[in-house]
N, C-alpha and C. Protein backbone atom coordinates (compact mmCIF):
# COMPACT_ATOMS: atom_id res chain seq x y z
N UNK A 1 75.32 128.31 98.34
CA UNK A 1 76.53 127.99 99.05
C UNK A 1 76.50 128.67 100.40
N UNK A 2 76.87 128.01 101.58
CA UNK A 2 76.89 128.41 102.90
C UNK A 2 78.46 128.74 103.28
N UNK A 3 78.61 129.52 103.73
CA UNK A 3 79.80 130.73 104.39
C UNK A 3 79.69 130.24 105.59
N UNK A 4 80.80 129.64 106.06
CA UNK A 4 81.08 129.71 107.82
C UNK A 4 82.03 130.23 108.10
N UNK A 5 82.23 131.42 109.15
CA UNK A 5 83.10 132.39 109.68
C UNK A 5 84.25 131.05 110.14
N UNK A 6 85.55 130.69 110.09
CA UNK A 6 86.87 130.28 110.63
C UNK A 6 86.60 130.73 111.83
N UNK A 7 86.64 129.43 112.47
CA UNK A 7 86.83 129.33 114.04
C UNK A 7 87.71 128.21 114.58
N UNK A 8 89.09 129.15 115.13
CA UNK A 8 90.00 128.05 115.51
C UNK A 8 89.67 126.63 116.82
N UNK A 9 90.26 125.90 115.77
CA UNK A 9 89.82 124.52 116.77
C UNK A 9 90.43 124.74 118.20
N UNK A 10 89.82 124.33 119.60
CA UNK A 10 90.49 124.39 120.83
C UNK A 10 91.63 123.73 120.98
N UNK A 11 92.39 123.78 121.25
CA UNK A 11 93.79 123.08 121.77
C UNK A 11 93.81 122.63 122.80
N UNK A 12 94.48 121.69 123.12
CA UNK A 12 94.60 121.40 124.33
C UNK A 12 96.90 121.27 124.58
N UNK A 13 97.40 122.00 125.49
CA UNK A 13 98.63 121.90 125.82
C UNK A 13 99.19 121.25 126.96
N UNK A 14 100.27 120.46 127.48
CA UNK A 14 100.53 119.67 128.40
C UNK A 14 102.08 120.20 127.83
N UNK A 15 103.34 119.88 129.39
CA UNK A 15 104.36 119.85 129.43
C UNK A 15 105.24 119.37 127.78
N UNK A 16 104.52 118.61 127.26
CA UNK A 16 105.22 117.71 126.30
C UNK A 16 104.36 118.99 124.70
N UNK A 17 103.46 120.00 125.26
CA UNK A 17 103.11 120.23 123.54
C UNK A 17 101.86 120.56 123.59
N UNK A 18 101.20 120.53 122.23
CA UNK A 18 99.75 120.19 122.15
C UNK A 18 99.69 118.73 121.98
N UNK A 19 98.27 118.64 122.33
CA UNK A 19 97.95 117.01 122.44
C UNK A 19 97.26 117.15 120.93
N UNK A 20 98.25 116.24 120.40
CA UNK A 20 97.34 116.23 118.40
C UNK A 20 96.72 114.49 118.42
N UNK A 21 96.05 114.52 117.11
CA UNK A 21 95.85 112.62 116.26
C UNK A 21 96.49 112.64 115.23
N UNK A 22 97.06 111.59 115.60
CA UNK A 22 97.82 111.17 114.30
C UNK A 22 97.25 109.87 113.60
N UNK A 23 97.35 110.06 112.59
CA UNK A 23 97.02 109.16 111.58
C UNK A 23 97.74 108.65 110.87
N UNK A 24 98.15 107.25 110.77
CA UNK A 24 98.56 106.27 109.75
C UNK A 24 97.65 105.92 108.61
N UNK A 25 97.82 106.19 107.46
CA UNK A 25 96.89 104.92 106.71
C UNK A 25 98.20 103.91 105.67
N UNK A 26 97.51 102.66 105.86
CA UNK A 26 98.56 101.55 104.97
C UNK A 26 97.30 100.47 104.69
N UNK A 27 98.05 100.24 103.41
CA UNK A 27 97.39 98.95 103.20
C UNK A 27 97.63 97.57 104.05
N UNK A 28 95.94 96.96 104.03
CA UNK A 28 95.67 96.00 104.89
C UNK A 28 96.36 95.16 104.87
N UNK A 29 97.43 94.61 104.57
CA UNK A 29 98.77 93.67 104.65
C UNK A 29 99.65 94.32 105.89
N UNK A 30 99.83 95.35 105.93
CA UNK A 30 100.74 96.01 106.61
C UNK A 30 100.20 96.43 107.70
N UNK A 31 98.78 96.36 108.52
CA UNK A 31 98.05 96.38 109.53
C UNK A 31 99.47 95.76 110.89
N UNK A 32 99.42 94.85 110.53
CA UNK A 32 99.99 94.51 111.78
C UNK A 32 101.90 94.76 111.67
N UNK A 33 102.25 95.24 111.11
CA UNK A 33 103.43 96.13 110.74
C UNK A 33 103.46 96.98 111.35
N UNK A 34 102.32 97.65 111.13
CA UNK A 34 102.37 99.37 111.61
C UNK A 34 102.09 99.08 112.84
N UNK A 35 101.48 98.32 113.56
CA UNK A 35 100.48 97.99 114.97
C UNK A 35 102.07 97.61 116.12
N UNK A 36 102.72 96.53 115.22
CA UNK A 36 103.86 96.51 116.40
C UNK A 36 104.98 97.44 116.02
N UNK A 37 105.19 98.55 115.19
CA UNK A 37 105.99 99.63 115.18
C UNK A 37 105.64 100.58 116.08
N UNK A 38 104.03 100.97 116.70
CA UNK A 38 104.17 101.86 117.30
C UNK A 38 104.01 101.19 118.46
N UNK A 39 104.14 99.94 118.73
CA UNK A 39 103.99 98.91 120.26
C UNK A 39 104.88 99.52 120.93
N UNK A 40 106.10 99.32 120.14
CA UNK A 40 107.57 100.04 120.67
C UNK A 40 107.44 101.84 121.75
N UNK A 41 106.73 102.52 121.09
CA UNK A 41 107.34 103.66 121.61
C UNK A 41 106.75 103.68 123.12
N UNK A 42 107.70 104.53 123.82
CA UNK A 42 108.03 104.59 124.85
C UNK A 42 106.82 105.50 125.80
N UNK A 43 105.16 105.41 124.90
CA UNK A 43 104.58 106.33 125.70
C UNK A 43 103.26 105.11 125.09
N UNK A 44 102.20 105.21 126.15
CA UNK A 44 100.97 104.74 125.95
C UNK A 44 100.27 104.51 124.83
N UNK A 45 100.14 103.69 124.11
CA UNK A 45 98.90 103.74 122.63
C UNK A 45 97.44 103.22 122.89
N UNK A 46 96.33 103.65 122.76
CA UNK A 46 95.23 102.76 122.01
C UNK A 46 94.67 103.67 120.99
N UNK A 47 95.25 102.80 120.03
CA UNK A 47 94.77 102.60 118.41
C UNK A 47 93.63 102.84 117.98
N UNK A 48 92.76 103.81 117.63
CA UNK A 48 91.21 103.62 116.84
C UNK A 48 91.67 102.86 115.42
N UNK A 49 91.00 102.12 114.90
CA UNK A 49 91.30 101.44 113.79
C UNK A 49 90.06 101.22 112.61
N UNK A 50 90.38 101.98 111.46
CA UNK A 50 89.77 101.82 110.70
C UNK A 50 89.88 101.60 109.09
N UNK A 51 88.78 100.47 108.92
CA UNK A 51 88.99 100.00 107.26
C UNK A 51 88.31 100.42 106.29
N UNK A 52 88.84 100.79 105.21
CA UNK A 52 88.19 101.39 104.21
C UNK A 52 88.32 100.57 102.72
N UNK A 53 87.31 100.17 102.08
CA UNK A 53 87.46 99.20 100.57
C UNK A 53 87.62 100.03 100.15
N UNK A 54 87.25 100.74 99.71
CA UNK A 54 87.63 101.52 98.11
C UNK A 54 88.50 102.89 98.55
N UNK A 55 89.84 102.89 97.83
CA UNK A 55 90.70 102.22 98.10
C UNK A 55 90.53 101.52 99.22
N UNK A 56 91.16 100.16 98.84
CA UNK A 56 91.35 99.10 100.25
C UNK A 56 92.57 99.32 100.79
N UNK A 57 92.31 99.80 102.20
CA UNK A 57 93.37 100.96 103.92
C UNK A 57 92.99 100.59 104.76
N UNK A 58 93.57 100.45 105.29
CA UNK A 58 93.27 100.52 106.95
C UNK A 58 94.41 101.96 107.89
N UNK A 59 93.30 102.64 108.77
CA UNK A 59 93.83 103.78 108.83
C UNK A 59 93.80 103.83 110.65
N UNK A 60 94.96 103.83 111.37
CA UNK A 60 95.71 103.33 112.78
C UNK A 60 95.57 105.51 113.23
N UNK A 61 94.73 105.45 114.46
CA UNK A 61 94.89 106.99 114.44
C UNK A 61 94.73 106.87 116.08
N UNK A 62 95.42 107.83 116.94
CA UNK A 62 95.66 107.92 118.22
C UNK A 62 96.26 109.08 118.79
N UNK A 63 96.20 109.35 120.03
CA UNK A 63 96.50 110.39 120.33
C UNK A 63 97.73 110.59 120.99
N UNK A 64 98.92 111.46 120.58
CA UNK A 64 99.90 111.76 121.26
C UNK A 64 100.18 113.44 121.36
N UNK A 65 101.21 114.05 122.15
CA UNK A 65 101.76 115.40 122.29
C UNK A 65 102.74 115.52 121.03
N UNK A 66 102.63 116.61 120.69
CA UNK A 66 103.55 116.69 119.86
C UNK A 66 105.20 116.97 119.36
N UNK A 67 105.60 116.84 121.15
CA UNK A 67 107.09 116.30 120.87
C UNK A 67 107.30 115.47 120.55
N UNK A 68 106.61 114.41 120.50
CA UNK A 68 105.79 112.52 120.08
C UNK A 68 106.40 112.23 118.71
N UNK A 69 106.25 113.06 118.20
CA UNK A 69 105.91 112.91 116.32
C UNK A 69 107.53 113.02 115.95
N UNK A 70 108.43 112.82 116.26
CA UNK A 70 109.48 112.26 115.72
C UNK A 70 109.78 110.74 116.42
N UNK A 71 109.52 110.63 117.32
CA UNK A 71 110.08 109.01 117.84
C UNK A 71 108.39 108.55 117.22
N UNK A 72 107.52 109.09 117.08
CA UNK A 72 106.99 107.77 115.97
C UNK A 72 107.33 107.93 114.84
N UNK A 73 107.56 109.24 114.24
CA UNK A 73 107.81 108.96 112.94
C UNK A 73 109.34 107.48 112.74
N UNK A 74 110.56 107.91 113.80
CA UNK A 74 110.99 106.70 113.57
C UNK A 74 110.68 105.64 113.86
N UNK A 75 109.92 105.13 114.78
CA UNK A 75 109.07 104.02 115.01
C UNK A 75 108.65 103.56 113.35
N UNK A 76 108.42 104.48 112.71
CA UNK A 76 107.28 103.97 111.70
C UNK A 76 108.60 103.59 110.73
N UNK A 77 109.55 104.39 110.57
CA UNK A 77 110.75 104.31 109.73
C UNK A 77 111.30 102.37 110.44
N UNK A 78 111.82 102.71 111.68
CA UNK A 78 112.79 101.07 112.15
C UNK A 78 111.59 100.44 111.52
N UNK A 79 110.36 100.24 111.33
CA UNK A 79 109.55 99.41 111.48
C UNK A 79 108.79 98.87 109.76
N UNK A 80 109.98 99.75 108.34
CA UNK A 80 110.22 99.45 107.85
C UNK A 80 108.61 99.88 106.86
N UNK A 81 108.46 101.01 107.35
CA UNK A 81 106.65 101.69 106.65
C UNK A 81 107.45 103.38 106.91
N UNK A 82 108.57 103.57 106.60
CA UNK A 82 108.82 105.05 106.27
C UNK A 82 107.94 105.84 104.99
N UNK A 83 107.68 104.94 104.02
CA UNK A 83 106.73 105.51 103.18
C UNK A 83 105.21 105.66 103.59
N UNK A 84 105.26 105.61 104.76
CA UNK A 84 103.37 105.79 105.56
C UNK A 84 103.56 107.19 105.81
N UNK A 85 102.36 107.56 105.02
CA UNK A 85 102.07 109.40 105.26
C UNK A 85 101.67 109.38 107.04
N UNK A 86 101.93 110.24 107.86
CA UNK A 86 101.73 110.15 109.11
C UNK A 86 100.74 111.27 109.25
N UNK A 87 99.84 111.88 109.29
CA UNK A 87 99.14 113.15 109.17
C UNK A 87 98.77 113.48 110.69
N UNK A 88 99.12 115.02 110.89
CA UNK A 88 99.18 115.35 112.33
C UNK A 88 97.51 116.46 112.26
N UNK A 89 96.57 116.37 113.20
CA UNK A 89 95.58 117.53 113.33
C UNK A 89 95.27 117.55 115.51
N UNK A 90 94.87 118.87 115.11
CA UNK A 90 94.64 118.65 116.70
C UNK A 90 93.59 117.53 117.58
N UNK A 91 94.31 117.82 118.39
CA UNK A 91 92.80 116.26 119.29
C UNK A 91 91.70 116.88 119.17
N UNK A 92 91.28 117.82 119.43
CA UNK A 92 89.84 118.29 119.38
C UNK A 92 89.53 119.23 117.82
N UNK A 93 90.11 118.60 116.84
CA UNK A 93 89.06 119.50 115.83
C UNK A 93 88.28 118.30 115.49
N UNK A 94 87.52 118.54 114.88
CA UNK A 94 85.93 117.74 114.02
C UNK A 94 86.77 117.38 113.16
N UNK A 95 86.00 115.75 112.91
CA UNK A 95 86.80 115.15 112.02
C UNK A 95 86.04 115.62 110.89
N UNK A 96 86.91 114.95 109.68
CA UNK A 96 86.24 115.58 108.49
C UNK A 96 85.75 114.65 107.53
């Protein structure tokens, strides 16, 4: 077994926060649900988009500040996918 010493991921901060990714995952019916819920918010999107079969997801992940994460979380609520786990990590850690 290999031991790696914890080394905090870099951050990055702007007026509005840290800059995090957020992640949607929903099932592939609801792709374009979730796609024009976050059309709405009031700040820039492009979407990385990815599908996964087993479980069959599709998982909507992009980058915002994190004063962000309540007007999407209601974005995601008006838009009728309040049960979509929203998962917040910083922009620059390694994905996993």
């Amino acid at each position: 077994m290999t031991i790696t010493p914890f080394t905090p991921s870099p951050i990055l901060i702007g007026s509005e926060g840290e800059l995090v990714r957020l992640r949607v995952e929903v099932e592939p019916r609801l792709l374009e649900r979730l796609l024009e819920a976050i059309a709405v918010l009031p700040f820039p999107i492009n979407p990385d988009i990815y599908h996964h079969t087993l479980p069959a997801a599709v998982a909507v992940e992009f980058p915002a500040y994190e004063s962000r994460i309540p007007e999407v979380r209601r974005a995601l609520r008006a838009g009728g996918l309040g049960e979509a786990t929203l998962q917040v990590r910083s922009a620059l850690a390694k994905a996993s």
